[in-house]
N, C-alpha and C. Protein backbone atom coordinates (compact mmCIF):
# COMPACT_ATOMS: atom_id res chain seq x y z
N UNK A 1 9.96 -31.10 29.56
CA UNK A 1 9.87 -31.24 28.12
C UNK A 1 9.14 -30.03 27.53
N UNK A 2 9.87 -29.12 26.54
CA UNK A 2 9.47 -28.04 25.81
C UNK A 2 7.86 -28.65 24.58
N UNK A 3 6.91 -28.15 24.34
CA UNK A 3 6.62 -28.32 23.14
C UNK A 3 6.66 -27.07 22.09
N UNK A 4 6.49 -27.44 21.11
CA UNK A 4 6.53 -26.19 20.42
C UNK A 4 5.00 -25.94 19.93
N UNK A 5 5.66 -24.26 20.09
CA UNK A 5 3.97 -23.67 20.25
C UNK A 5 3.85 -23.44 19.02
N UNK A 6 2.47 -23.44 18.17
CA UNK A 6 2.55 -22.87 16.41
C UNK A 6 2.01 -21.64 16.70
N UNK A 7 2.63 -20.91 15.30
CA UNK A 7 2.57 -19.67 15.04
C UNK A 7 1.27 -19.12 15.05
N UNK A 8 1.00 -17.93 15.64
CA UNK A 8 -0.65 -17.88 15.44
C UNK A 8 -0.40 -16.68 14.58
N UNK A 9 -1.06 -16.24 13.55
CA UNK A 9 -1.32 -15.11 12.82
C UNK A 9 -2.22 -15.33 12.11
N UNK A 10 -2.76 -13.89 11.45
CA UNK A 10 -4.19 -13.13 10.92
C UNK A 10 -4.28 -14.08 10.25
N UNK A 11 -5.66 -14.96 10.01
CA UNK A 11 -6.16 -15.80 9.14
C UNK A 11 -6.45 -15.47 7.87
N UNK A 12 -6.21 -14.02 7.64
CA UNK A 12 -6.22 -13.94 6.02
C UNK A 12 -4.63 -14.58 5.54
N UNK A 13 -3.30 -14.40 6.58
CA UNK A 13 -1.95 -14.86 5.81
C UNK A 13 -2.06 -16.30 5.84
N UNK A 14 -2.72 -16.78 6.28
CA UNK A 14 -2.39 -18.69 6.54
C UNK A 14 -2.31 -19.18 5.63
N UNK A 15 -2.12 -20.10 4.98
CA UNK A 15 -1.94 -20.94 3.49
C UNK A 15 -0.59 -20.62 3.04
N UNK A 16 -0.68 -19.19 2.39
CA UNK A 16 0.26 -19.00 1.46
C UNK A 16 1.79 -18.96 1.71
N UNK A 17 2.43 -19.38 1.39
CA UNK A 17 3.88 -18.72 1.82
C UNK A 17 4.39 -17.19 1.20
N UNK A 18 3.95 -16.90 0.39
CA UNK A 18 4.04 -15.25 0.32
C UNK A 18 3.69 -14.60 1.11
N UNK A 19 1.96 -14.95 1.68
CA UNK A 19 1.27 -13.65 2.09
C UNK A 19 1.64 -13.88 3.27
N UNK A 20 2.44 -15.20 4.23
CA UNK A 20 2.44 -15.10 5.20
C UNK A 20 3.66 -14.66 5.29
N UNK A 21 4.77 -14.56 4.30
CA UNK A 21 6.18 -13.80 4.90
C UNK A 21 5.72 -12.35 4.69
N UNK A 22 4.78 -11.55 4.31
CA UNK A 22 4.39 -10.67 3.62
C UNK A 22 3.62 -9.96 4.91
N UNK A 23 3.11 -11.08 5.75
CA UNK A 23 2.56 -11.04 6.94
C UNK A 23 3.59 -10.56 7.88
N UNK A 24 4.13 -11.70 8.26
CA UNK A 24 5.14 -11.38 8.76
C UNK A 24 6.57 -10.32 8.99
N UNK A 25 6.64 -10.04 7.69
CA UNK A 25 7.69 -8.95 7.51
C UNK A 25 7.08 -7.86 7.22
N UNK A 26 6.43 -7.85 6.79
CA UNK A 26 5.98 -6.07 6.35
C UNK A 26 4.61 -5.35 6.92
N UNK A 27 3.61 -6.32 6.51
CA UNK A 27 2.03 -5.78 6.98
C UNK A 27 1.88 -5.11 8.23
N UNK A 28 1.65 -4.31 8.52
CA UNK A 28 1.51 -3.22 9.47
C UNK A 28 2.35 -2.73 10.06
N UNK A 29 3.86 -2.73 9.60
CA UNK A 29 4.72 -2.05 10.29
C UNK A 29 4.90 -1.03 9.82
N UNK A 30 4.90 -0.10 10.57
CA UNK A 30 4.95 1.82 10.16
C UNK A 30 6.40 1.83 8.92
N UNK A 31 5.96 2.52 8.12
CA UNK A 31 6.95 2.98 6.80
C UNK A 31 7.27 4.64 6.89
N UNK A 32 8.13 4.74 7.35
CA UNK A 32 8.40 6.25 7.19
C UNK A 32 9.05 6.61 5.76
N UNK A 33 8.77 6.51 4.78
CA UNK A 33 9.55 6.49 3.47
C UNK A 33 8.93 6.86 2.59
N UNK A 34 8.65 8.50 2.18
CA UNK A 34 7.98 8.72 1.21
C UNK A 34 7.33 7.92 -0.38
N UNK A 35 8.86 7.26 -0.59
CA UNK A 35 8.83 6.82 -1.68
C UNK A 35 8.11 5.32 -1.64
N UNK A 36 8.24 5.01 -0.75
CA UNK A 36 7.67 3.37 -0.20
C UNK A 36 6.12 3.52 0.50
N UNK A 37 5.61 4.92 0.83
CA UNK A 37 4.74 5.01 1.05
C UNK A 37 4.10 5.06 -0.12
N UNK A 38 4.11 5.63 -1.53
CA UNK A 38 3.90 5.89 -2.61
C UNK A 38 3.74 5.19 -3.44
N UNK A 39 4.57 3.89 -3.46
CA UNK A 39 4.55 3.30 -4.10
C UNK A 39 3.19 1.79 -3.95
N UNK A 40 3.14 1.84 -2.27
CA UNK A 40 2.47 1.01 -1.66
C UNK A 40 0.99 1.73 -1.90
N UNK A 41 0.71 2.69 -2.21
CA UNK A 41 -0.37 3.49 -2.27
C UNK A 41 -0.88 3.09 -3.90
N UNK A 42 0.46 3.15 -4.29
CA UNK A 42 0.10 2.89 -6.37
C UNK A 42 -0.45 1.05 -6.38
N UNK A 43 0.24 0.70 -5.88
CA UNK A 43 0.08 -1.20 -5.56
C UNK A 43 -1.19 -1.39 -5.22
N UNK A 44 -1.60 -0.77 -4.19
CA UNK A 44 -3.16 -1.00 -3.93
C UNK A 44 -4.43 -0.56 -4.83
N UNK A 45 -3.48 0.40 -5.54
CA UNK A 45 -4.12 0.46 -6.44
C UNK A 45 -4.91 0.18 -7.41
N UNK A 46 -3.65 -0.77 -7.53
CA UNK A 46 -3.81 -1.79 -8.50
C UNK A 46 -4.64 -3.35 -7.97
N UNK A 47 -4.98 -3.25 -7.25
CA UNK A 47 -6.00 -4.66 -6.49
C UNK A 47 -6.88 -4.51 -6.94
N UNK A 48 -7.45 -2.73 -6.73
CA UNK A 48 -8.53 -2.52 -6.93
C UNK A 48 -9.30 -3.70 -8.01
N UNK A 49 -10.69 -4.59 -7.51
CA UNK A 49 -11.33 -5.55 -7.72
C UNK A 49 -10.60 -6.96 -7.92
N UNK A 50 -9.37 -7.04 -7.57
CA UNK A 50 -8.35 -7.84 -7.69
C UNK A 50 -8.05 -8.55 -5.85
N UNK A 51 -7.31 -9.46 -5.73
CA UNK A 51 -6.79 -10.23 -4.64
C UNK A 51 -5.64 -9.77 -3.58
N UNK A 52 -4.71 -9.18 -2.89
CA UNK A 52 -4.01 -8.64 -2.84
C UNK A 52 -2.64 -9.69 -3.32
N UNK A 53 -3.27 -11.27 -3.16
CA UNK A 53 -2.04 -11.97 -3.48
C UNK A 53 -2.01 -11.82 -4.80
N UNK A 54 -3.02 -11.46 -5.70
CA UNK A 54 -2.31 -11.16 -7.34
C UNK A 54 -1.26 -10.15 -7.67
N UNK A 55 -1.56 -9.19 -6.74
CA UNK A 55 -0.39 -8.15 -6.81
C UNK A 55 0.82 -8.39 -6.30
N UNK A 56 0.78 -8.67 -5.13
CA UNK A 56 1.81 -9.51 -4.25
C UNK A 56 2.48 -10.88 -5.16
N UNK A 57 1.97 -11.45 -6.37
CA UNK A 57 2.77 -12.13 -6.67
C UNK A 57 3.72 -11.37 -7.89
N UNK A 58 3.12 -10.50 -8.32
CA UNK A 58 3.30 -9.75 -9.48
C UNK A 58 4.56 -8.79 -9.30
N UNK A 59 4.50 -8.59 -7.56
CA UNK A 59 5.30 -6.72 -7.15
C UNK A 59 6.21 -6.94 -8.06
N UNK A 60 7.35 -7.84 -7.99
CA UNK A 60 8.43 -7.56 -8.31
C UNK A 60 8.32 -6.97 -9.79
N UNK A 61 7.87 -7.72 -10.77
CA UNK A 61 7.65 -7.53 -12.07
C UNK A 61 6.73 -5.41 -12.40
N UNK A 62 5.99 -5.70 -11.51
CA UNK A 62 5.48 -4.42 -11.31
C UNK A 62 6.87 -2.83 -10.76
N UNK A 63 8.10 -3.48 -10.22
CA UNK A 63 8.82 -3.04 -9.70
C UNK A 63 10.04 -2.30 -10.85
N UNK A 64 10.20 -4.00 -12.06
CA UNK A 64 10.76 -3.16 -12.82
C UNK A 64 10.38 -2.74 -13.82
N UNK A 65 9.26 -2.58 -14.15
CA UNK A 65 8.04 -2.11 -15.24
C UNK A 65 8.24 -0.84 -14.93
N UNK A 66 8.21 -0.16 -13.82
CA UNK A 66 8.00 1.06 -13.05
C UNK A 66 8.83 1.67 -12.92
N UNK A 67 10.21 1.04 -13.06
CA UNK A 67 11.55 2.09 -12.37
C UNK A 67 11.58 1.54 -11.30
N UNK A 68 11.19 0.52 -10.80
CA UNK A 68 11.35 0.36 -9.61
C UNK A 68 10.89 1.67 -8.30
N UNK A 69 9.59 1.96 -9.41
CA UNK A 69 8.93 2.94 -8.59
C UNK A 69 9.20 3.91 -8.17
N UNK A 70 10.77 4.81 -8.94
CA UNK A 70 11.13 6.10 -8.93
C UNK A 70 9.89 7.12 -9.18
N UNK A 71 9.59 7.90 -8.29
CA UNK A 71 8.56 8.94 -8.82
C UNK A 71 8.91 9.77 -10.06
N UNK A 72 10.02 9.79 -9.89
CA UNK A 72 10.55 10.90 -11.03
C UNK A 72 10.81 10.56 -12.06
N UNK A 73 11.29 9.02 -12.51
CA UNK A 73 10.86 8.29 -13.54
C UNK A 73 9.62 8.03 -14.39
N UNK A 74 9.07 7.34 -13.67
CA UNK A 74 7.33 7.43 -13.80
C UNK A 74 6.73 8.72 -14.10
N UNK A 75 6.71 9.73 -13.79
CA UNK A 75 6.28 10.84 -13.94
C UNK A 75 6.43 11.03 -15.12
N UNK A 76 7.71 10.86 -15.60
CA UNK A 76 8.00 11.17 -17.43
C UNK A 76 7.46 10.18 -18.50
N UNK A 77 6.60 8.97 -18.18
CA UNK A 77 6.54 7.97 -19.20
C UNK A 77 5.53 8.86 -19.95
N UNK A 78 5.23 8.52 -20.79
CA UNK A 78 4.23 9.01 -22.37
C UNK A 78 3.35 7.60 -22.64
N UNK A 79 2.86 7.98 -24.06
CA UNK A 79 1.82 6.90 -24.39
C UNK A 79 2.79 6.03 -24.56
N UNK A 80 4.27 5.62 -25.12
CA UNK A 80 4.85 4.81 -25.58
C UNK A 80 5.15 3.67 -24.56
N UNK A 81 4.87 4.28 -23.41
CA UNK A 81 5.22 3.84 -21.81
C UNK A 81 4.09 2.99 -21.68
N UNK A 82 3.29 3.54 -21.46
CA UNK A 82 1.55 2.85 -21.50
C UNK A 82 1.58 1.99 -22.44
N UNK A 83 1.77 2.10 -23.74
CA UNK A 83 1.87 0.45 -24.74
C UNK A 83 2.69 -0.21 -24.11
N UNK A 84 3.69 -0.12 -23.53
CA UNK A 84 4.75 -1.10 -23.00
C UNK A 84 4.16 -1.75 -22.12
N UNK A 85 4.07 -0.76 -20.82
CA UNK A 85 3.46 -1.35 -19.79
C UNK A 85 2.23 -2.34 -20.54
N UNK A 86 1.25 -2.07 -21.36
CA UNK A 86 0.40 -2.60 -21.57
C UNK A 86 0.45 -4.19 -22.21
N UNK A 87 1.57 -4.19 -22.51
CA UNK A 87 2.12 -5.62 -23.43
C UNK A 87 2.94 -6.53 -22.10
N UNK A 88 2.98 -5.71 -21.16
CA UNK A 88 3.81 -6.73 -19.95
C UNK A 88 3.01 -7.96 -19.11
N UNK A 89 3.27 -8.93 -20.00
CA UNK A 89 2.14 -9.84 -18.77
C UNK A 89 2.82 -9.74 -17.12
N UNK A 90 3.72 -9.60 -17.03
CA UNK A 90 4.28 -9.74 -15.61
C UNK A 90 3.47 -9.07 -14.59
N UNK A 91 3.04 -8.13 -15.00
CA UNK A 91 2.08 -6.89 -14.29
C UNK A 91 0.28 -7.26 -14.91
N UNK A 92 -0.55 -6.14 -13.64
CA UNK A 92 -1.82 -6.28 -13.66
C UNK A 92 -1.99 -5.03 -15.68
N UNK A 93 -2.63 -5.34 -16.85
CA UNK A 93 -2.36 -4.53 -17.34
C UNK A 93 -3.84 -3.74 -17.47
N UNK A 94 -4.00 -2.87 -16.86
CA UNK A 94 -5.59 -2.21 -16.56
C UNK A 94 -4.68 -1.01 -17.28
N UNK A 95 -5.10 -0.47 -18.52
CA UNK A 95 -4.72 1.02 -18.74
C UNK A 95 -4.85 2.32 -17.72
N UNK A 96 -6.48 2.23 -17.34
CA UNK A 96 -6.91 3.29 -16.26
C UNK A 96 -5.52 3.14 -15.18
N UNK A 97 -5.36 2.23 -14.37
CA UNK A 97 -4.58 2.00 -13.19
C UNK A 97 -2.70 2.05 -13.85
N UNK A 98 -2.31 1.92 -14.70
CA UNK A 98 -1.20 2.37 -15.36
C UNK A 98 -1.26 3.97 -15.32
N UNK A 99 -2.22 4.68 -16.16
CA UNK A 99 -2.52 6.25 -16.51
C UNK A 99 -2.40 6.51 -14.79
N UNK A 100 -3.20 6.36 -14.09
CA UNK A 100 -3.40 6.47 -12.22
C UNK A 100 -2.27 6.72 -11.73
N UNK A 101 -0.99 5.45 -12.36
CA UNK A 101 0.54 5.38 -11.56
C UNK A 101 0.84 6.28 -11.69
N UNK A 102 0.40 6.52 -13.29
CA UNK A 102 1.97 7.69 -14.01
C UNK A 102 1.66 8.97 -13.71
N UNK A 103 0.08 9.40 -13.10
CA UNK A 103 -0.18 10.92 -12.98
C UNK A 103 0.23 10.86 -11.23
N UNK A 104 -0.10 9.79 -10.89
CA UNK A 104 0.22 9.85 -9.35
C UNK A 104 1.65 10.03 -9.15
N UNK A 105 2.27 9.62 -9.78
CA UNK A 105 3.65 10.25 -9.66
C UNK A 105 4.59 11.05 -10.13
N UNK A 106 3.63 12.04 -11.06
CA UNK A 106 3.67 13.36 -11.23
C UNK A 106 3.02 13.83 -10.35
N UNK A 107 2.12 13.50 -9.51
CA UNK A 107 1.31 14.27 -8.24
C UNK A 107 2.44 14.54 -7.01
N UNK A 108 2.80 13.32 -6.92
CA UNK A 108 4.00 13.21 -5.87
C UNK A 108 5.33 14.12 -5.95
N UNK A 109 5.39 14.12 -7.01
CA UNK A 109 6.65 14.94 -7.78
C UNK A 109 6.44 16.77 -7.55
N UNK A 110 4.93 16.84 -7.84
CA UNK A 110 4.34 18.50 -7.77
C UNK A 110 4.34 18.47 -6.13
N UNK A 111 4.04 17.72 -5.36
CA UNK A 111 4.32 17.91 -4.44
C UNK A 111 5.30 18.04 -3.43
N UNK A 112 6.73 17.12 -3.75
CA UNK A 112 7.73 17.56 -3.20
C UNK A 112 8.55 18.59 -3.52
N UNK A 113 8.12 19.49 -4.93
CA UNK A 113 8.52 20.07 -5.70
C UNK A 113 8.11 21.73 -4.81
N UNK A 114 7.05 21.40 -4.47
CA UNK A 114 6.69 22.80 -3.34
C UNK A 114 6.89 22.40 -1.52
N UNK A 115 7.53 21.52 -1.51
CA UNK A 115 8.12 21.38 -0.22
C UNK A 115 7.05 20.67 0.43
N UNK A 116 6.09 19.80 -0.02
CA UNK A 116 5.18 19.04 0.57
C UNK A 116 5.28 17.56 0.78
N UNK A 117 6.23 17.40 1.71
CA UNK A 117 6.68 16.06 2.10
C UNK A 117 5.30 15.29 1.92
N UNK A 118 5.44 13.83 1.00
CA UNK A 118 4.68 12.76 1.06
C UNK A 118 4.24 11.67 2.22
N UNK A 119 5.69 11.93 3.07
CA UNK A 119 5.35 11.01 4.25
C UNK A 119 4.99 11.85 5.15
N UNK A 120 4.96 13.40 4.92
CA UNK A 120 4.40 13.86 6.54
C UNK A 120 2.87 13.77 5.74
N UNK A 121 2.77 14.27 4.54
CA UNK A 121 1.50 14.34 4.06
C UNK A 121 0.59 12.92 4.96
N UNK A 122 1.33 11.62 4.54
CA UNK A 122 0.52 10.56 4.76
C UNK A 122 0.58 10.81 6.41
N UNK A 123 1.17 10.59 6.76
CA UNK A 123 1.11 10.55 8.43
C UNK A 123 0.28 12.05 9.76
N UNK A 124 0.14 12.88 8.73
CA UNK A 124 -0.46 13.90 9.37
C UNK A 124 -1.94 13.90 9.88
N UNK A 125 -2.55 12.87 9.34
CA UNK A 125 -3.99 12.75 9.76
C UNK A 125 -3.79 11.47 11.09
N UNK A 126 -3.39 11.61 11.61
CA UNK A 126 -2.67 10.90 13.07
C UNK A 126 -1.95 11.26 13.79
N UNK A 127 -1.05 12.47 13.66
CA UNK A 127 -0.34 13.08 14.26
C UNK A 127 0.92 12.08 14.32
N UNK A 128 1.13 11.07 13.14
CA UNK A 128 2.59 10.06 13.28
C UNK A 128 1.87 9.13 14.25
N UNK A 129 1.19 8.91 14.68
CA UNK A 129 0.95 7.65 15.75
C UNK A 129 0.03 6.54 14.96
N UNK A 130 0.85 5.43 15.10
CA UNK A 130 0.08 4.90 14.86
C UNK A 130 -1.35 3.96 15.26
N UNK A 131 -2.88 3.97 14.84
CA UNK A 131 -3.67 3.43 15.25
C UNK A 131 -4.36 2.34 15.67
N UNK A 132 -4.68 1.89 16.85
CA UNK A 132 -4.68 0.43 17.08
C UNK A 132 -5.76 -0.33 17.01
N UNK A 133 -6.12 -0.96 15.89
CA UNK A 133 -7.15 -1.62 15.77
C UNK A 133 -7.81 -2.43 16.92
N UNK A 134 -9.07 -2.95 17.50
CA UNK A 134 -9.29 -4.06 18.46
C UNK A 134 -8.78 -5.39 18.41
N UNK A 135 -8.25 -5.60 17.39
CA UNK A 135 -7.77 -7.08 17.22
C UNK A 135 -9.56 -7.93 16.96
N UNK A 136 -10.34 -7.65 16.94
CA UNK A 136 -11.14 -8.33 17.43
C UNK A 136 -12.20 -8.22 15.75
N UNK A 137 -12.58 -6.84 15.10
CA UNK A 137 -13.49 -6.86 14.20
C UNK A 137 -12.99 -6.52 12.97
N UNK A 138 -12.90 -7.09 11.85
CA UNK A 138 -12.66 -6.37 10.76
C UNK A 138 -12.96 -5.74 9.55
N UNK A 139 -12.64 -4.19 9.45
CA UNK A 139 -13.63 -2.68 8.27
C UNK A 139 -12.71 -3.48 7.30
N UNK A 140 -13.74 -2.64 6.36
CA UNK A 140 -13.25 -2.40 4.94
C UNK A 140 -12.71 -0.87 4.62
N UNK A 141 -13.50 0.04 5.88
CA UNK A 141 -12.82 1.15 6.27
C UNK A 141 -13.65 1.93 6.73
N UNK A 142 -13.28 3.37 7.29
CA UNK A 142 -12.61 3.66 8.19
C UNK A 142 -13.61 5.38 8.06
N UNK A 143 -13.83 5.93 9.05
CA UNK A 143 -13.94 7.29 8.47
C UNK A 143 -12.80 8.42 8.18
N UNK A 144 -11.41 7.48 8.94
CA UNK A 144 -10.68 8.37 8.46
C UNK A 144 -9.98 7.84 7.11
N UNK A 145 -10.32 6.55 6.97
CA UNK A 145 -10.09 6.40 5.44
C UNK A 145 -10.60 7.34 4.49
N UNK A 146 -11.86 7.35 4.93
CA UNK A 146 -12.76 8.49 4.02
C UNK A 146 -12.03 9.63 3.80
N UNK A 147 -11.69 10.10 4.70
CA UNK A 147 -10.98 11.59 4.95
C UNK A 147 -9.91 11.60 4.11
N UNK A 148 -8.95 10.69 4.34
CA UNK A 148 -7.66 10.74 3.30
C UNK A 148 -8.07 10.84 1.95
N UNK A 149 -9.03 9.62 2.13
CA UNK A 149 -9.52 9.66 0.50
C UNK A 149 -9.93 10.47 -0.46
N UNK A 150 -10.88 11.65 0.16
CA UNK A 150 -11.00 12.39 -0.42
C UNK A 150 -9.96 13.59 -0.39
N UNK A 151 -9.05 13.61 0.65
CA UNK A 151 -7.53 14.59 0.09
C UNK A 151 -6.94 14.37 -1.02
N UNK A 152 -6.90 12.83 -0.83
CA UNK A 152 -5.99 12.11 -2.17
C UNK A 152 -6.30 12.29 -3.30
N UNK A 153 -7.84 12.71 -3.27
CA UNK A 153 -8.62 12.14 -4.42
C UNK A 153 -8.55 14.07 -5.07
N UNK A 154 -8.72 14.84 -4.36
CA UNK A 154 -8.43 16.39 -4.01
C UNK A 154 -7.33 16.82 -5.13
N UNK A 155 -6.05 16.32 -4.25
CA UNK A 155 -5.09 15.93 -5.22
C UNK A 155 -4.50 15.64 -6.86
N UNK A 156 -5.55 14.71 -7.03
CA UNK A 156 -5.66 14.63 -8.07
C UNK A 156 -5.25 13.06 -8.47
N UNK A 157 -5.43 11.98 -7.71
CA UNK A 157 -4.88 10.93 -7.20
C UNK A 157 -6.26 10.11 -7.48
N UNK A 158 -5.65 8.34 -8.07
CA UNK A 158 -7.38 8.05 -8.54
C UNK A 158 -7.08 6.72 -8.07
N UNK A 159 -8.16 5.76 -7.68
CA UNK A 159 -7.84 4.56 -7.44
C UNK A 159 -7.58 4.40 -5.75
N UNK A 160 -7.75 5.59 -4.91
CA UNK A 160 -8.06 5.96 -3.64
C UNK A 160 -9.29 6.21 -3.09
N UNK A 161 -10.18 5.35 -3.21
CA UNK A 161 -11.33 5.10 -2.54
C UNK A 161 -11.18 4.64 -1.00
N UNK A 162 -11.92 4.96 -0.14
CA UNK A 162 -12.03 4.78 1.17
C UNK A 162 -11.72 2.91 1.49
N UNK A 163 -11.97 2.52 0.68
CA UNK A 163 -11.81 0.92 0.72
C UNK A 163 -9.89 0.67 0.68
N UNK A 164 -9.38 0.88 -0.83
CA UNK A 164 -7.88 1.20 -0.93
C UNK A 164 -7.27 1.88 -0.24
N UNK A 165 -7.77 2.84 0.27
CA UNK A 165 -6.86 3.66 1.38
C UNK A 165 -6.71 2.80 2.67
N UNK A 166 -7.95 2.52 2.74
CA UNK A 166 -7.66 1.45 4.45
C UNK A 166 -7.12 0.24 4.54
N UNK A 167 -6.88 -0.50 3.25
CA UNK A 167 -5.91 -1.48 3.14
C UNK A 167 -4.85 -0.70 2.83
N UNK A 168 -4.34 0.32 2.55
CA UNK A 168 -2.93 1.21 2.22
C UNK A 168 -2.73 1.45 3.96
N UNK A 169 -3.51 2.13 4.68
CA UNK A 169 -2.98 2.28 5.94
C UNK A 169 -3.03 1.09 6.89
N UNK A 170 -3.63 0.12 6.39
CA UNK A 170 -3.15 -1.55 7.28
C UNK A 170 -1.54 -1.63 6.97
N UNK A 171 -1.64 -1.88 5.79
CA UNK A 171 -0.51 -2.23 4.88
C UNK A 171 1.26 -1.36 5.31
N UNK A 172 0.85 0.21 5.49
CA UNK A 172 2.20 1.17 6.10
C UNK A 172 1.61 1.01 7.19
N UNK A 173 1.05 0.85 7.88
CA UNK A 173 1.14 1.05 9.16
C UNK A 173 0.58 1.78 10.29
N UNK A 174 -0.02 2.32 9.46
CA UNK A 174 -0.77 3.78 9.96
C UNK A 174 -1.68 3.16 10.63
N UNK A 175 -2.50 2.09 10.51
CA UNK A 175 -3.65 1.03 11.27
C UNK A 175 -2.92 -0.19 11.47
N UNK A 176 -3.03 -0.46 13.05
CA UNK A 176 -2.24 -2.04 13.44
C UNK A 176 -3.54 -2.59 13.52
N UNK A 177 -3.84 -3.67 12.88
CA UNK A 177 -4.95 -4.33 12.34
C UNK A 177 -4.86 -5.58 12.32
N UNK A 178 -3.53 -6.17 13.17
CA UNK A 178 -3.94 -7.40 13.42
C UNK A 178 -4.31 -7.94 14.65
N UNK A 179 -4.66 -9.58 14.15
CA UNK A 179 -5.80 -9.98 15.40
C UNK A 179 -5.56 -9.95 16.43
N UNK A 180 -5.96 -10.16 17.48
CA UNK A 180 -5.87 -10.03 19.05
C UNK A 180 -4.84 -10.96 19.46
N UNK A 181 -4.99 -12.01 18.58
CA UNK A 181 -4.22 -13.27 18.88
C UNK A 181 -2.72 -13.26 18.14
N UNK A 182 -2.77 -12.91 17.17
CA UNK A 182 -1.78 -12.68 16.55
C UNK A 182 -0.39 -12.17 17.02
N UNK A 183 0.45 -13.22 16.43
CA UNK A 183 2.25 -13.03 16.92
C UNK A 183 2.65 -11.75 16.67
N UNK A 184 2.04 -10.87 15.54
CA UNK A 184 2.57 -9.64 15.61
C UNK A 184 2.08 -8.55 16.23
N UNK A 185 1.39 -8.40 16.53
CA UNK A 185 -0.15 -7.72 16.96
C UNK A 185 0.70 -7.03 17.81
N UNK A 186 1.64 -7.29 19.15
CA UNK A 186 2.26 -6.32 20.46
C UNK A 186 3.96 -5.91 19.74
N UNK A 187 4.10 -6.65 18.68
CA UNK A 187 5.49 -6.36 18.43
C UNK A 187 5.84 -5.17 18.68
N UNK A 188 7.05 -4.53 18.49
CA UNK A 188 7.50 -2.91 18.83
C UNK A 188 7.49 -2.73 17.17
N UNK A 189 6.59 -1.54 17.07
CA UNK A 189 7.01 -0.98 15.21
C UNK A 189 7.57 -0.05 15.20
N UNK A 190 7.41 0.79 16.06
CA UNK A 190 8.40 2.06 15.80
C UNK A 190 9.87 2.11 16.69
């Protein structure tokens, strides 16, 4: 006689049914995708002093507020953009973190614009590999959070504090950060 075994995963996804398909499907699997790296970078952004499930319930609405997170879209909005965005309940409406999106993706834009890939950008402080947490303790971050952070921040990029960056690299992948116990924890990501 079989029993069935229950799912074990990171005790921050348990409860919810978002955060745990959110768990499940996406959280720490490597993103090679400039634009999805970018966009996941603007999202965390937006937590900043916030829940990640407020954003996470919001993405979609945040998705078409944004262009669905075209850099090259975004890059062109004006103040008229910012009142809009600002009248959207669907989305978090923080002006600062709106202004943040729209220069960050004119940042992104100046940068592929001189041949400075965004995803090697993100992945170069690892050499592409990704890092394996102990399963066992969990940062708020990282010293190489720090490090990015202040590139990002270099850049000209805001809302990238050493804290946001290390939930941005849980989040793509760049840090496998779940628990020891956890169903996803040995999966294959790359």
């Amino acid at each position: 006689m079989t029993t069935n075994q229950p799912i074990i995963r990171c005790s921050w996804a348990e409860g919810d049914p978002l955060m745990q398909t959110y768990h499940d499907t996406e959280w720490a699997i490597p993103i090679h995708d400039s634009r999805l790296l970018w966009e996941t970078l603007m999202l965390e952004g937006f937590q900043a002093g916030l829940s990640w499930i407020t954003v996470l319930r919001k993405r979609e609405a945040f998705r078409q507020a944004f262009a669905n997170f075209d850099p090259v879209k975004v890059a062109s909005y004006g103040e008229s953009d910012i009142l809009r965005l600002m009248a959207n309940p669907g989305i978090i409406r923080a002006r600062a973190k709106i202004e943040a999106t729209i220069r960050g993706a004119q940042i992104y834009c100046e940068m592929e614009s001189r041949g400075e890939s965004f995803l090697d950008f993100c992945w170069s402080f690892t050499d592409g590999k990704v890092i394996e947490g102990d399963g066992q303790s969990w940062v708020a971050n990282s010293p190489l959070s720090e490090r990015i952070s202040k590139e990002l921040k270099k850049k000209g990029f805001k809302f990238v504090g050493p804290t946001i960056v290390y939930a941005w690299m849980q989040a793509v992948g760049i840090v496998n950060d779940h628990a020891a116990d956890c169903f996803c924890r040995s999966r294959k990501t790359s």
